[in-house]
N, C-alpha and C. Protein backbone atom coordinates (compact mmCIF):
# COMPACT_ATOMS: atom_id res chain seq x y z
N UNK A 1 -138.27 26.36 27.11
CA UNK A 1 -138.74 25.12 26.51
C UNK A 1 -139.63 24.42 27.54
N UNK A 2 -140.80 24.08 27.05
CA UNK A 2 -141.83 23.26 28.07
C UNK A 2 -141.61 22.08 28.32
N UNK A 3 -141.95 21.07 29.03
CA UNK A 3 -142.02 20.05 29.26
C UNK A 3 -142.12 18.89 28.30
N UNK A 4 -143.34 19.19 27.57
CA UNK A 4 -143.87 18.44 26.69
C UNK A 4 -142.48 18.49 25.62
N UNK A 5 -141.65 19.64 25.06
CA UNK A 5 -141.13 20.10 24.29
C UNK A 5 -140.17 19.01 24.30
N UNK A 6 -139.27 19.23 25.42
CA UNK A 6 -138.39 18.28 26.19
C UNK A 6 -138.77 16.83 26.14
N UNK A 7 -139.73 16.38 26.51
CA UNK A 7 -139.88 15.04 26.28
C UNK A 7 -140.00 14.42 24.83
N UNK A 8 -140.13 15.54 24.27
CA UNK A 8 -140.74 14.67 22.31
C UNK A 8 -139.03 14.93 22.00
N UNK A 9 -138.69 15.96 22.23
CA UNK A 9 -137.14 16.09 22.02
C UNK A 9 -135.93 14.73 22.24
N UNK A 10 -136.48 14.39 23.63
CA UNK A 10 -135.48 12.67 24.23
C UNK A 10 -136.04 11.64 23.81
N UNK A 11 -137.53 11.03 23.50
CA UNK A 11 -138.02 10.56 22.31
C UNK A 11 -137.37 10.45 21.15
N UNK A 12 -137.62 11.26 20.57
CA UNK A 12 -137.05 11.31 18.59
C UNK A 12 -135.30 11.39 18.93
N UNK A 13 -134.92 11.97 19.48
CA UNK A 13 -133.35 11.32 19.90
C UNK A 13 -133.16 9.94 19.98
N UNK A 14 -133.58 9.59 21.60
CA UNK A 14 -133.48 7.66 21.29
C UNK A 14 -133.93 7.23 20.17
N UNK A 15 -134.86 7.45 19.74
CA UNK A 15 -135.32 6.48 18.68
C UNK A 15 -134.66 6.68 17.65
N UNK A 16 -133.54 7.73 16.73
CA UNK A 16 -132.80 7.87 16.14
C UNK A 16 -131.48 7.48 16.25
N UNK A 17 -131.29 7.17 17.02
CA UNK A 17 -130.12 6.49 18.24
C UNK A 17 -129.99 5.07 17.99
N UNK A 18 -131.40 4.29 18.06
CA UNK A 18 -131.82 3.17 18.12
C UNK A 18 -131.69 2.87 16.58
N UNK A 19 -132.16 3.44 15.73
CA UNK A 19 -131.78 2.94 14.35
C UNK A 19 -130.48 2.83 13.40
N UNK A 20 -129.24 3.78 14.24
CA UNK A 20 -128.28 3.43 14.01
C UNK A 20 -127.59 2.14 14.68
N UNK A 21 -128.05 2.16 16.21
CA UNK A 21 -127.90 0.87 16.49
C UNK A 21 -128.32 -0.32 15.91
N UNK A 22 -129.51 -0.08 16.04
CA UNK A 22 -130.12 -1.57 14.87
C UNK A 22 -128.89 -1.87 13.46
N UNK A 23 -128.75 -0.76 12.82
CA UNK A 23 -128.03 -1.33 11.50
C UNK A 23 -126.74 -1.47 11.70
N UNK A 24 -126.19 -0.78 12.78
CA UNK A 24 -124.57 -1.14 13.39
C UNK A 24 -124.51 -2.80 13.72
N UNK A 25 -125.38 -3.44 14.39
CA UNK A 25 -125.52 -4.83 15.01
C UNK A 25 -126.27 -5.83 13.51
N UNK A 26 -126.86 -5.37 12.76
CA UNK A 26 -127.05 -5.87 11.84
C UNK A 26 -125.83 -6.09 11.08
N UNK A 27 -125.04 -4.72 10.28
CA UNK A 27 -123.50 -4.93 9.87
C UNK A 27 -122.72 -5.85 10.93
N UNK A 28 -122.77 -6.06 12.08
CA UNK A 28 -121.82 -7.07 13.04
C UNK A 28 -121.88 -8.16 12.63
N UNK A 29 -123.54 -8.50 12.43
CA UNK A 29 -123.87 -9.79 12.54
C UNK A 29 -123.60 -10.53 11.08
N UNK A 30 -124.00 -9.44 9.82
CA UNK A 30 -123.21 -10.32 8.19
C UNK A 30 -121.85 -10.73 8.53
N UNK A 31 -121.00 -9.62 9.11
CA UNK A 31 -119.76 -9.60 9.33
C UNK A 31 -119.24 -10.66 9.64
N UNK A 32 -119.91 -11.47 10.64
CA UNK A 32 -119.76 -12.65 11.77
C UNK A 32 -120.15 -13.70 10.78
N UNK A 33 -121.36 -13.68 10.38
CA UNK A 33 -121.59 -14.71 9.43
C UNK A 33 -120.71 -14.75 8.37
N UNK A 34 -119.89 -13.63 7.50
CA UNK A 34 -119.19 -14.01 6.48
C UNK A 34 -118.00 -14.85 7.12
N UNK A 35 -117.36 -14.21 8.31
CA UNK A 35 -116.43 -15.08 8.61
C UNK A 35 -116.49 -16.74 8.69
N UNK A 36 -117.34 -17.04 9.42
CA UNK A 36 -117.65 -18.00 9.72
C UNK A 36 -118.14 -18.63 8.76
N UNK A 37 -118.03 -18.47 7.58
CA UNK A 37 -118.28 -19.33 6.00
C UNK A 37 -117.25 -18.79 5.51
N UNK A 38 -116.32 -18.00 5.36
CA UNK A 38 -114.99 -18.36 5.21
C UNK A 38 -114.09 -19.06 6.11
N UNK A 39 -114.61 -19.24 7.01
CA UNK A 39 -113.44 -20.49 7.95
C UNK A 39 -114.04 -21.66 7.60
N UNK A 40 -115.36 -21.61 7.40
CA UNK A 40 -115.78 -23.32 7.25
C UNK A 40 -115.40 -23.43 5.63
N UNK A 41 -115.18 -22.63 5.03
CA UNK A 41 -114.76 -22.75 3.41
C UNK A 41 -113.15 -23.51 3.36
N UNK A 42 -112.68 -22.99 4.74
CA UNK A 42 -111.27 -22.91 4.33
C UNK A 42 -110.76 -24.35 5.39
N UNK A 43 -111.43 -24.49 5.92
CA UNK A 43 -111.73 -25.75 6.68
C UNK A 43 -111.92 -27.33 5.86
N UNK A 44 -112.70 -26.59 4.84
CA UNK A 44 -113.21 -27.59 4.14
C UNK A 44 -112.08 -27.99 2.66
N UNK A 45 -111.68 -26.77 2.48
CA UNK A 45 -110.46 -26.64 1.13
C UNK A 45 -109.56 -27.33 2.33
N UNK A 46 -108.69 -27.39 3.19
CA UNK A 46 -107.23 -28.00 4.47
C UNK A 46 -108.40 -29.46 4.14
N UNK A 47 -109.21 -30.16 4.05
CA UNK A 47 -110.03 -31.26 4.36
C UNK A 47 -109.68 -31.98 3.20
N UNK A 48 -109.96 -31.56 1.88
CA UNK A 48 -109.88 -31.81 0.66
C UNK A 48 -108.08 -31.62 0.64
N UNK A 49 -107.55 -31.29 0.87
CA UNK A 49 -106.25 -31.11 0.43
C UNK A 49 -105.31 -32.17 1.59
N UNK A 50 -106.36 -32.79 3.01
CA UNK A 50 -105.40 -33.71 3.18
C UNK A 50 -105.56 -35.12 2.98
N UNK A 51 -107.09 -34.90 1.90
CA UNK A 51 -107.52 -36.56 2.00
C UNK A 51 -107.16 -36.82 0.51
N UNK A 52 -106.49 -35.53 -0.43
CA UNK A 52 -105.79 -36.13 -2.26
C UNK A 52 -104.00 -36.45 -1.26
């Protein structure tokens, strides 16, 4: 295997690498956001339920 071969080879690796990363940290980040609008949901329902 040549040089050139080898390098387009560790190329198209990372960069295939990198796009599962991208959508792994994307899924983190809804993840994070859903929580965090279900705690402020549920924050807000304990709010309402101690001011009836």
């Amino acid at each position: 295997m040549n040089k050139f071969s080898m390098v387009l080879m560790l190329i198209l690796g990372g960069a295939l690498s990198a796009c599962n990363t991208t959508r792994g940290l994307g899924e983190d980040v809804e993840a994070t956001g859903e929580g965090i609008q279900n705690a402020a949901e549920k924050a807000e329902e304990e709010l309402e339920d101690a001011v009836d």
